[in-house]
C-alpha atoms as a PDB file:
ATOM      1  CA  UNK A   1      17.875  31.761 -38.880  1.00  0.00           C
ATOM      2  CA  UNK A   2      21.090  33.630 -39.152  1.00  0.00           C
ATOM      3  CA  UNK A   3      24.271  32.580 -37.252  1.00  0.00           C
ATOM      4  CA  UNK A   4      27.443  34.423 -37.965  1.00  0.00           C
ATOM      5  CA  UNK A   5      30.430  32.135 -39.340  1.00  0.00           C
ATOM      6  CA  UNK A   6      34.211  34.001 -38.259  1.00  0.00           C
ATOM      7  CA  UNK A   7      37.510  33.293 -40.123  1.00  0.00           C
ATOM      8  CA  UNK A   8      39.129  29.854 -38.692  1.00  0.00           C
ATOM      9  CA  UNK A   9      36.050  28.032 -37.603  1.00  0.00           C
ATOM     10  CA  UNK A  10      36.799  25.593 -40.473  1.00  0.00           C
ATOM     11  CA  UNK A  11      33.866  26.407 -43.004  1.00  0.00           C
ATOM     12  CA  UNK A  12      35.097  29.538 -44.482  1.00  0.00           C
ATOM     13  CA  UNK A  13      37.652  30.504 -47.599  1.00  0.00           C
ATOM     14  CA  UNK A  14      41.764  30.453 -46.874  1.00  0.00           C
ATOM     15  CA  UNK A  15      42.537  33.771 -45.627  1.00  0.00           C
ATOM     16  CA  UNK A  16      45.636  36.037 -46.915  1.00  0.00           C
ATOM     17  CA  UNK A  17      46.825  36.694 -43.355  1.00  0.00           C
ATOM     18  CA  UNK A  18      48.108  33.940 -40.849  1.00  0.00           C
ATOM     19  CA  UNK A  19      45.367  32.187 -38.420  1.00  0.00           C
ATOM     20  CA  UNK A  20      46.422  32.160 -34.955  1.00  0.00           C
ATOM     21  CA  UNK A  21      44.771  32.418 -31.566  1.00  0.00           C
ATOM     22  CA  UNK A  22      45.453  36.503 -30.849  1.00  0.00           C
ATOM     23  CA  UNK A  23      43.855  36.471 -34.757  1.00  0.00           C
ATOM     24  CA  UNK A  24      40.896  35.779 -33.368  1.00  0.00           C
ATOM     25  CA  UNK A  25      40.848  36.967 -30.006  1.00  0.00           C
ATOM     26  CA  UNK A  26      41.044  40.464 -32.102  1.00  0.00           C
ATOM     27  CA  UNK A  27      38.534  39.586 -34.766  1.00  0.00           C
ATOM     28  CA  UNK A  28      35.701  42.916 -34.700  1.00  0.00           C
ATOM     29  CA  UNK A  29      32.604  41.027 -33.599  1.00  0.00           C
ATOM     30  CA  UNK A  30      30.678  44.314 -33.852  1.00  0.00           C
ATOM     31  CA  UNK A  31      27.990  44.016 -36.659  1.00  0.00           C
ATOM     32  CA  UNK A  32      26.158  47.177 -35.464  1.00  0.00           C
ATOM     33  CA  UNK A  33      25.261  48.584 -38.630  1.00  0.00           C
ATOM     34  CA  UNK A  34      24.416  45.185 -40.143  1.00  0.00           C
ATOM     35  CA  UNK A  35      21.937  44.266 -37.011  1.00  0.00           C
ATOM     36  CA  UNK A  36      20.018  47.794 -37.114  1.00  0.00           C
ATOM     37  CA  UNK A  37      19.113  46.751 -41.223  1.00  0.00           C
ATOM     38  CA  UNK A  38      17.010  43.923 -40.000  1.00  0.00           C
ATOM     39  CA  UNK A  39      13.155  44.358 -40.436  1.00  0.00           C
ATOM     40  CA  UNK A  40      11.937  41.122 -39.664  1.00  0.00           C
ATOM     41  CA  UNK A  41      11.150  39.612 -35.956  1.00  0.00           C
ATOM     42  CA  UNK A  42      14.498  38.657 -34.137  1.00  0.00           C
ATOM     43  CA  UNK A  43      15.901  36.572 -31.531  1.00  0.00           C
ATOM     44  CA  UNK A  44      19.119  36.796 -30.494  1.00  0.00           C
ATOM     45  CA  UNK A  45      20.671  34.225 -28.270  1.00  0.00           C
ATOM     46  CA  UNK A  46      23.783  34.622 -26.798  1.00  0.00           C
ATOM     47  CA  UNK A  47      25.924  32.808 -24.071  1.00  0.00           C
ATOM     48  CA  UNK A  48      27.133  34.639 -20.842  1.00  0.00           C
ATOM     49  CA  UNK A  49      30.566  33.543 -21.412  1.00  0.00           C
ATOM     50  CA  UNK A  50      30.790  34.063 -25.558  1.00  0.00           C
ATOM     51  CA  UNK A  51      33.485  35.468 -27.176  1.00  0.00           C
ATOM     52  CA  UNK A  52      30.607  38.486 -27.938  1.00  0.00           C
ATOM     53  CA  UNK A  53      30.103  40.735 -24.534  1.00  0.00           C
ATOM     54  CA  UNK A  54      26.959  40.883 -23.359  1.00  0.00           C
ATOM     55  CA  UNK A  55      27.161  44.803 -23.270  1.00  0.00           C
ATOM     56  CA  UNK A  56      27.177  44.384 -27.227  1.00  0.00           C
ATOM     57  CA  UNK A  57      23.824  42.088 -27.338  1.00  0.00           C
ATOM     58  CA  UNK A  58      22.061  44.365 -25.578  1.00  0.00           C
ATOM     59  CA  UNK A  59      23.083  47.056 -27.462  1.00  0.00           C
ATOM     60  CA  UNK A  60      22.350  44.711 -30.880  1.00  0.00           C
ATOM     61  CA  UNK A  61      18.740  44.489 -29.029  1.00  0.00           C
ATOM     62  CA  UNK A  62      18.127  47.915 -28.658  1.00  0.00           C
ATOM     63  CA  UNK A  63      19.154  48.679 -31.985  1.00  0.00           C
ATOM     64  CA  UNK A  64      16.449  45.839 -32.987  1.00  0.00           C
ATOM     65  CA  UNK A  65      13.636  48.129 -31.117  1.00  0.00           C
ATOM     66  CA  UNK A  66      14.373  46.187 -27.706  1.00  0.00           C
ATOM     67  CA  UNK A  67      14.361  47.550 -24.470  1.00  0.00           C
ATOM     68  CA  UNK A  68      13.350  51.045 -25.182  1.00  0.00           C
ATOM     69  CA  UNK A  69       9.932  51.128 -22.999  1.00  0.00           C
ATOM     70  CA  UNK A  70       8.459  48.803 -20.288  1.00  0.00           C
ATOM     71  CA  UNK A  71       6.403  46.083 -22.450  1.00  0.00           C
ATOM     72  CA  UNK A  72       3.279  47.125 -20.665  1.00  0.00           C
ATOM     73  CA  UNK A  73       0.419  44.714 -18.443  1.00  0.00           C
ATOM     74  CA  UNK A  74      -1.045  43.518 -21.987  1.00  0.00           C
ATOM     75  CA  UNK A  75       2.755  43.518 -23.775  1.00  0.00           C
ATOM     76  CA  UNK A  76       1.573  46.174 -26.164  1.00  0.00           C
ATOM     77  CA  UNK A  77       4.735  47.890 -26.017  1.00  0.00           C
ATOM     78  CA  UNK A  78       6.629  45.070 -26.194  1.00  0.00           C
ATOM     79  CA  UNK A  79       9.017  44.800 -29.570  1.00  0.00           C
ATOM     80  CA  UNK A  80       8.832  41.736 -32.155  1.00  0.00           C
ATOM     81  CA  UNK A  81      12.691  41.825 -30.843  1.00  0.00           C
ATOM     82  CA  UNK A  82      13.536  39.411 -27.882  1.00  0.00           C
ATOM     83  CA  UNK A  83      16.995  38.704 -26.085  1.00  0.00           C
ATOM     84  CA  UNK A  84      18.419  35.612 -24.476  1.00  0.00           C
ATOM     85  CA  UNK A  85      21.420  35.124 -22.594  1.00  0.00           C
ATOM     86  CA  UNK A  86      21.986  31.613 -21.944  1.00  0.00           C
ATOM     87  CA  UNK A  87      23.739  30.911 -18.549  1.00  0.00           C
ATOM     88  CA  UNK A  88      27.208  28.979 -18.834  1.00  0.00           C
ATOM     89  CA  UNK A  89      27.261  28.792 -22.117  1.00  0.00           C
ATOM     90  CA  UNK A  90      30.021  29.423 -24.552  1.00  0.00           C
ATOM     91  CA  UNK A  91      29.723  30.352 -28.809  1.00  0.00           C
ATOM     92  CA  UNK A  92      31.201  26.768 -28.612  1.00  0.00           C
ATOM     93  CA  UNK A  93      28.244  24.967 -26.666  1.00  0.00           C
ATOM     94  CA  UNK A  94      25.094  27.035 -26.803  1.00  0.00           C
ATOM     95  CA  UNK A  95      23.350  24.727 -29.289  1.00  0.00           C
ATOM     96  CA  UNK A  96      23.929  21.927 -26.721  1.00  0.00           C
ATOM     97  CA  UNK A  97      22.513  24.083 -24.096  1.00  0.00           C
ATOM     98  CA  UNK A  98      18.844  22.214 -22.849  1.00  0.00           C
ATOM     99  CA  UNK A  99      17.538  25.975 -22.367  1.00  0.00           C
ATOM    100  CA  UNK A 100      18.291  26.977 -26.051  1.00  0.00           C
ATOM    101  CA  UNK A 101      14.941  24.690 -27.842  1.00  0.00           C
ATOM    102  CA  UNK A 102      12.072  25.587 -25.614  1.00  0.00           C
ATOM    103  CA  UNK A 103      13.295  29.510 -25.943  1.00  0.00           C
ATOM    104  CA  UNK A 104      13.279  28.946 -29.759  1.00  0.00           C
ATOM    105  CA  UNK A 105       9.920  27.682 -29.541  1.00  0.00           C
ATOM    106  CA  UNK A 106       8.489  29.992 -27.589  1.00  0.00           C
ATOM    107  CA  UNK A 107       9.877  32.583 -29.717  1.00  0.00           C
ATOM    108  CA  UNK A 108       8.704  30.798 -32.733  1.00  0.00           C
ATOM    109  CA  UNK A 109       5.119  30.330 -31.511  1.00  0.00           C
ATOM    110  CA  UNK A 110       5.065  34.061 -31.007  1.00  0.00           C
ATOM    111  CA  UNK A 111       5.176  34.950 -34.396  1.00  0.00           C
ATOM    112  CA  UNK A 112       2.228  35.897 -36.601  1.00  0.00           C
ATOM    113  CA  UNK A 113       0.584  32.931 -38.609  1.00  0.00           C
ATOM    114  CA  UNK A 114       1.310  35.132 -41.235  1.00  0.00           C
ATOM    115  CA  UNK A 115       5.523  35.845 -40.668  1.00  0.00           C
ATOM    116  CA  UNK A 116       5.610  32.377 -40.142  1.00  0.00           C
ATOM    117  CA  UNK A 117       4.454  30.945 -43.235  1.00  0.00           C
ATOM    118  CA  UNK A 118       7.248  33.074 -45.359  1.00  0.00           C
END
């Protein structure tokens, strides 16, 4: 699992610039170049109302293999990439969110015994 961790969200060094709200509101959440290095199976989960625009997950998805054909009757074309955006969620509350486990799961179940096990 991977979760990003942003300046001011009390688990990360002091800073050498002052913390305020507009700080943050202007932090670059665009990690384009970092997502498309990613080899391994993904899910990305985000909220419909997080600080990250849902524009920008789906372009993190297709940049993941996602989206680019229809998955097919048998889901051959499908990617090992999926996408969720959780309804009424925020960054703040999406591990509370009931939806958020049984997505995981699923997700999880979908791997190969073999990706799994590393």
């Amino acid at each position: 699992m991977v979760a990003v961790d942003l300046q001011g969200h009390g688990r990360t060094a002091d800073i050498d610039r002052p913390m305020s709200f507009q700080a943050l509101a202007e932090e670059d959440y665009n990690w384009s170049s970092e997502v498309a290095r990613i080899k391994a199976p993904v899910l990305l989960v985000f909220g419909d109302a997080d600080a990250v625009r849902t524009a920008l997950a789906v372009e993190y998805f297709e940049l993941l293999g996602g989206g680019k054909r229809d998955g097919g009757w048998d889901g051959s074309g499908m990617s090992n990439t999926q996408l969720t955006v959780l309804p009424d969620v925020t960054h703040y509350t999406i591990l509370q969110s009931p939806l958020l486990v049984p997505i995981v799961g699923r997700f999880l179940d979908s791997l190969p015994t073999q990706t799994r096990s590393q």
